[in-house]
N, C-alpha and C. Protein backbone atom coordinates (compact mmCIF):
# COMPACT_ATOMS: atom_id res chain seq x y z
N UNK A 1 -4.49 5.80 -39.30
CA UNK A 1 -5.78 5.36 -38.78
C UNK A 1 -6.03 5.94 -37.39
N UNK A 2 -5.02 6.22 -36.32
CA UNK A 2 -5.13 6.19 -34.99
C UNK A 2 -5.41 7.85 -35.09
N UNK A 3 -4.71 8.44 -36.10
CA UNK A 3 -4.83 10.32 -36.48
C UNK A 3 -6.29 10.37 -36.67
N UNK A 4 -7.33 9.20 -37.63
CA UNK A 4 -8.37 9.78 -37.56
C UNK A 4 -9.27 9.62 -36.70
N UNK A 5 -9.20 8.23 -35.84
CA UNK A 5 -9.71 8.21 -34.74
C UNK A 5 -10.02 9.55 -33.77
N UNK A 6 -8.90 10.15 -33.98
CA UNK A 6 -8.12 11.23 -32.78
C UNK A 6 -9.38 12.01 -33.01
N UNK A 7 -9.08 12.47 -34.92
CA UNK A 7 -9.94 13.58 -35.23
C UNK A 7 -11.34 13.48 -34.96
N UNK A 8 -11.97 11.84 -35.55
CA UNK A 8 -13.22 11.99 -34.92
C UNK A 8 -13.69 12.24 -34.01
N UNK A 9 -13.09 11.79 -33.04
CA UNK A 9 -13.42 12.11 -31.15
C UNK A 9 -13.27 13.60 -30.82
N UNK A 10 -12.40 14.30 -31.79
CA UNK A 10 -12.28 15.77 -31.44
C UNK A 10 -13.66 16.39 -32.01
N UNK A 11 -13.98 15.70 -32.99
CA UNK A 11 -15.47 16.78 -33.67
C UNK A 11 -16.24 16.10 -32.83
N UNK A 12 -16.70 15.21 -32.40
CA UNK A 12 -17.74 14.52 -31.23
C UNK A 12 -17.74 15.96 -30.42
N UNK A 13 -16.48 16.51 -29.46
CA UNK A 13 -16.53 16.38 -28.41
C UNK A 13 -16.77 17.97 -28.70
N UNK A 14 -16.23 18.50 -29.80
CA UNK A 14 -16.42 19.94 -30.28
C UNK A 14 -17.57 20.45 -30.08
N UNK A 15 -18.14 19.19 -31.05
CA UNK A 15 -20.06 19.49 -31.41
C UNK A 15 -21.11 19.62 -30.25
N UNK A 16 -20.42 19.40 -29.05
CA UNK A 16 -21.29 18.96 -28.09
C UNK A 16 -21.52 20.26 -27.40
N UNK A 17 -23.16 20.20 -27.00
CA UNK A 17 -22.83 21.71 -26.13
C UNK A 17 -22.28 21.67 -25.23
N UNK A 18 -21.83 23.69 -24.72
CA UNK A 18 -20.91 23.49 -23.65
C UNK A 18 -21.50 23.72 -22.24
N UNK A 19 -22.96 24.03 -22.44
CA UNK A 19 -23.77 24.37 -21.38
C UNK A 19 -25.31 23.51 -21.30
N UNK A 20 -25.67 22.86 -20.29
CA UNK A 20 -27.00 22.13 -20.29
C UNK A 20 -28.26 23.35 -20.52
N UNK A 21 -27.97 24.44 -20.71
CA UNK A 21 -29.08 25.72 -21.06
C UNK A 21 -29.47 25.08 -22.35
N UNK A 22 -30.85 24.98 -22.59
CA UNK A 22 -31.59 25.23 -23.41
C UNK A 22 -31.15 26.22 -25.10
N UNK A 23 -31.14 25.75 -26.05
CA UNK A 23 -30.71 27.00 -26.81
C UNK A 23 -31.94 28.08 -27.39
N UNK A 24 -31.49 29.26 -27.48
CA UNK A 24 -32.77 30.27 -27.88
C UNK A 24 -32.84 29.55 -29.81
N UNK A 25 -34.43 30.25 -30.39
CA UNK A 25 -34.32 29.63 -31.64
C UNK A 25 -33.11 30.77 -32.43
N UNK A 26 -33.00 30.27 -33.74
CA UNK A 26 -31.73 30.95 -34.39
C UNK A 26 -30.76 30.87 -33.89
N UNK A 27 -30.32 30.75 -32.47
CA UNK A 27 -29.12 30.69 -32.23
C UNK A 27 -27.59 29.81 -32.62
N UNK A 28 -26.81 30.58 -33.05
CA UNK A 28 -25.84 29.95 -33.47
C UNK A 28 -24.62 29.19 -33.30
N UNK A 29 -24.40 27.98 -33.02
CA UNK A 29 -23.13 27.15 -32.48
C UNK A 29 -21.96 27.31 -33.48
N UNK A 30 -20.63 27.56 -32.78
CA UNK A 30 -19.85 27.16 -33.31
C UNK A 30 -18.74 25.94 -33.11
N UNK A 31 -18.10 25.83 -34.19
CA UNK A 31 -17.15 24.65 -33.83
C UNK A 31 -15.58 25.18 -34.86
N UNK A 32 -14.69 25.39 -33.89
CA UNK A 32 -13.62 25.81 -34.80
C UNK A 32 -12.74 24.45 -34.75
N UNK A 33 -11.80 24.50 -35.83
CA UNK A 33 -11.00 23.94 -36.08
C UNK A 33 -9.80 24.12 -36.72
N UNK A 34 -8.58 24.40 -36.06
CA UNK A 34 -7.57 24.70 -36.77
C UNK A 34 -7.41 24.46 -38.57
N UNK A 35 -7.31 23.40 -38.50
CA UNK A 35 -7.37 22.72 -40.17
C UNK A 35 -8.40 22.66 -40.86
N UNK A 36 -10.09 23.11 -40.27
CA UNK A 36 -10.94 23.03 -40.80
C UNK A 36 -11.54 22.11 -41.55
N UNK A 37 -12.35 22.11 -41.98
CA UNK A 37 -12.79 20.99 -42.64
C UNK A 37 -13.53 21.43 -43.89
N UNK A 38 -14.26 20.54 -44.72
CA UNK A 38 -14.66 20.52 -45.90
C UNK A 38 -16.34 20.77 -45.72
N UNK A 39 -16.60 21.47 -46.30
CA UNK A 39 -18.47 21.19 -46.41
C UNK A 39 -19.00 19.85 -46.06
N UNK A 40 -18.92 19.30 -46.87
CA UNK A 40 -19.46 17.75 -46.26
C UNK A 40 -19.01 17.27 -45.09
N UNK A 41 -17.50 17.17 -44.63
CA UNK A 41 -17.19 16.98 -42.97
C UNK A 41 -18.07 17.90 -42.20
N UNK A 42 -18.20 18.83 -42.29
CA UNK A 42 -19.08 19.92 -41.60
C UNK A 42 -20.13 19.34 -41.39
N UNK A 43 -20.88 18.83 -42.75
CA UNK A 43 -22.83 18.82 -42.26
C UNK A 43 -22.66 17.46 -42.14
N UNK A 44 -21.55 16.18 -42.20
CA UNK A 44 -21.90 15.11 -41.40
C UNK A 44 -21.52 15.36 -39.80
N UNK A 45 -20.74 16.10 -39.35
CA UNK A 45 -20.37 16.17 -38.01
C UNK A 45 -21.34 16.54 -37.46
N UNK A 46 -22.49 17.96 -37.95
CA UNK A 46 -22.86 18.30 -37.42
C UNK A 46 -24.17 17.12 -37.76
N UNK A 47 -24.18 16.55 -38.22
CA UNK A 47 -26.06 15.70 -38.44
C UNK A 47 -26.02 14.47 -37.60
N UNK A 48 -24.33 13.76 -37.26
CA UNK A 48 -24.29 13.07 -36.09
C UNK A 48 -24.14 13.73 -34.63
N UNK A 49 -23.76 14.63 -34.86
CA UNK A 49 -23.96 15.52 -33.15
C UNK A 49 -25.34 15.92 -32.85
N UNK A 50 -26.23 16.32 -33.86
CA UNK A 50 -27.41 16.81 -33.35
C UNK A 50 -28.61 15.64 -33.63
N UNK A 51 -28.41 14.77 -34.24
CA UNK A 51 -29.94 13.79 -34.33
C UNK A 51 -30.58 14.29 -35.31
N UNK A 52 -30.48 15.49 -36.29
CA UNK A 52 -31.47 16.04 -36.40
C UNK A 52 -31.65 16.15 -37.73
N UNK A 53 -31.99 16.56 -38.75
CA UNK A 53 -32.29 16.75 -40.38
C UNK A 53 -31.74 18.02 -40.91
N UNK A 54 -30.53 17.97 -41.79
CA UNK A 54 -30.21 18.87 -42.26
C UNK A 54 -31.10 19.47 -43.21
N UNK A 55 -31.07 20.99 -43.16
CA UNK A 55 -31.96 21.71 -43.36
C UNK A 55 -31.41 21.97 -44.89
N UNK A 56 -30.04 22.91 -44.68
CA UNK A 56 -29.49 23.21 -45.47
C UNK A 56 -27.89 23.45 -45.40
N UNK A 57 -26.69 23.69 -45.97
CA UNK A 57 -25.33 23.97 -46.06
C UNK A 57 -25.02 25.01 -47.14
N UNK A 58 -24.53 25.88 -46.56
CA UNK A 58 -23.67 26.98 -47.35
C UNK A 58 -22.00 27.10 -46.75
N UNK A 59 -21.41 27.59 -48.05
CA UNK A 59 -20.28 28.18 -47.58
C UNK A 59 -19.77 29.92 -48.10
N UNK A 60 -19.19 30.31 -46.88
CA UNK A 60 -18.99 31.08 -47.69
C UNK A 60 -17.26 31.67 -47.58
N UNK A 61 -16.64 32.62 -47.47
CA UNK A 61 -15.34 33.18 -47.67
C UNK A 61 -15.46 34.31 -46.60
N UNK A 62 -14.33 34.10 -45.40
CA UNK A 62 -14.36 35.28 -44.54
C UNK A 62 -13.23 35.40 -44.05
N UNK A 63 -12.20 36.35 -44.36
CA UNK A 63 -10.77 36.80 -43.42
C UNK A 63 -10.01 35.16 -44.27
N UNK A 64 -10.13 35.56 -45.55
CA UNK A 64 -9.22 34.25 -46.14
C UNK A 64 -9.39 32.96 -45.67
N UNK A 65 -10.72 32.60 -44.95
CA UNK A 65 -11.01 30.88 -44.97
C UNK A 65 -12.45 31.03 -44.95
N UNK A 66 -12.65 29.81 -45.10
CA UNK A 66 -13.84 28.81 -45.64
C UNK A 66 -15.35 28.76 -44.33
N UNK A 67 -16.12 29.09 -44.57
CA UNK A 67 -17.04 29.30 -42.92
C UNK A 67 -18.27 28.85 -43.46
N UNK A 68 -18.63 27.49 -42.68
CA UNK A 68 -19.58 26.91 -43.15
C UNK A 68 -20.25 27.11 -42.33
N UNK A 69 -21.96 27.45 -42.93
CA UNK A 69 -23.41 27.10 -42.18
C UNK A 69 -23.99 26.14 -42.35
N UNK A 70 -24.45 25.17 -41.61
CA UNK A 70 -25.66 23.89 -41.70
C UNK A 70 -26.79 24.40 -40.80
N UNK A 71 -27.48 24.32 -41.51
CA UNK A 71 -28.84 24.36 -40.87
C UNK A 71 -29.56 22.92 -40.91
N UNK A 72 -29.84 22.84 -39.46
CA UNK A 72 -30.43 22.01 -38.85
C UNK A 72 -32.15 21.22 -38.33
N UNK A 73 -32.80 20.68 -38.82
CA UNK A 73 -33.95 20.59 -37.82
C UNK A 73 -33.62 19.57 -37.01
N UNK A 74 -34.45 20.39 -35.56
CA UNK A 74 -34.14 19.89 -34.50
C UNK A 74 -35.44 18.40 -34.36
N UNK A 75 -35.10 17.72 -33.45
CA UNK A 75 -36.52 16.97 -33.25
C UNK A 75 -37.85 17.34 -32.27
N UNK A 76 -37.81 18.65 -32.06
CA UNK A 76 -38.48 19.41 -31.46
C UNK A 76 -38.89 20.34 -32.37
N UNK A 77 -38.56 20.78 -33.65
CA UNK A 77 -38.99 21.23 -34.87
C UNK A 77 -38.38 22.44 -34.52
N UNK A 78 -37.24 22.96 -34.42
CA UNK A 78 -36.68 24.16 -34.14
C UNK A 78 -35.23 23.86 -35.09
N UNK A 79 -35.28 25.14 -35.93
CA UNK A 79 -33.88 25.35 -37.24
C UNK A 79 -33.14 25.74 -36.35
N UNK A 80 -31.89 25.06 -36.16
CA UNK A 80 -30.51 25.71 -35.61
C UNK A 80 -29.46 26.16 -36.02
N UNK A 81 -28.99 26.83 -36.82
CA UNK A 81 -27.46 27.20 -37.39
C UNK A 81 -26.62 26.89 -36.53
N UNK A 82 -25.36 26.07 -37.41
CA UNK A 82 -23.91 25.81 -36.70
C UNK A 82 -23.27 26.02 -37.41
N UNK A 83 -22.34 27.21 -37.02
CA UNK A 83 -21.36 27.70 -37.65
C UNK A 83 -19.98 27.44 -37.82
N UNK A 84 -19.11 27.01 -38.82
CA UNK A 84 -18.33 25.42 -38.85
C UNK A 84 -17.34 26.63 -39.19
N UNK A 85 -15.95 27.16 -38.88
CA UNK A 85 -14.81 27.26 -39.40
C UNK A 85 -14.10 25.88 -40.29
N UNK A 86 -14.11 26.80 -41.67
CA UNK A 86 -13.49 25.78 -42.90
C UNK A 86 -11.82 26.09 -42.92
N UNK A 87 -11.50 25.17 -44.04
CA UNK A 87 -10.41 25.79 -44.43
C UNK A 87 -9.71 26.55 -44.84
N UNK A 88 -8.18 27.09 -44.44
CA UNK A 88 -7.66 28.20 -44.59
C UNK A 88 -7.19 28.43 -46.40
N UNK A 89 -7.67 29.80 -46.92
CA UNK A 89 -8.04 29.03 -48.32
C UNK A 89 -6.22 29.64 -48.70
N UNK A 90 -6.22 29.32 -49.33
CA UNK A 90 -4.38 29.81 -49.73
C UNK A 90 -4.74 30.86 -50.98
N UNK A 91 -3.76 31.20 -50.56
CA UNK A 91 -3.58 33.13 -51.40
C UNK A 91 -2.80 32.87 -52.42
N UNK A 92 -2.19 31.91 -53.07
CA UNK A 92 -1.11 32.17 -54.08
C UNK A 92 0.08 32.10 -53.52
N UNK A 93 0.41 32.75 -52.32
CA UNK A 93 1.76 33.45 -51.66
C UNK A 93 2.56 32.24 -51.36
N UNK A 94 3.73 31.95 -51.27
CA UNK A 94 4.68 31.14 -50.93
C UNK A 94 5.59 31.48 -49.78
């Protein structure tokens, strides 16, 4: 229980921007995570960090792990992509 505590407070603090600048539109956030996470951890982390209405979620496959997009509306009506490092997908190899 106290491990997921940990984890939640780590995606809080991930999600958060790292600069009070304004973001340009399209621009893209990321949030890495060693262990990555699942599609759905992804677009709830990111829909409680931003306030805002998920737009849409994809995943896709890059350098053998999992790289999720959520798209976002903002409450200022601006789409944001956040770009979520997933999980490391396993190769077979032992």
């Amino acid at each position: 229980m106290r491990f997921s505590i940990i984890m939640l407070l780590s995606l809080v603090f991930a999600a958060m921007p790292v600069s009070a600048q304004e973001a340009e539109p399209g621009q893209v956030f990321r949030i890495v995570q060693d262990n990555g996470m699942t599609l759905s951890e992804a677009v709830e982390s990111v829909r409680r960090s931003t306030d805002g209405r998920i737009v849409s979620a994809e995943t896709k496959t890059k350098n053998g792990r999992e790289v999720h997009y959520v798209k976002v509306l903002t409450k200022d009506g601006k789409v944001k992509t956040h770009k979520i490092t997933g999980r490391k997908l396993d190769n077979g190899k032992s």
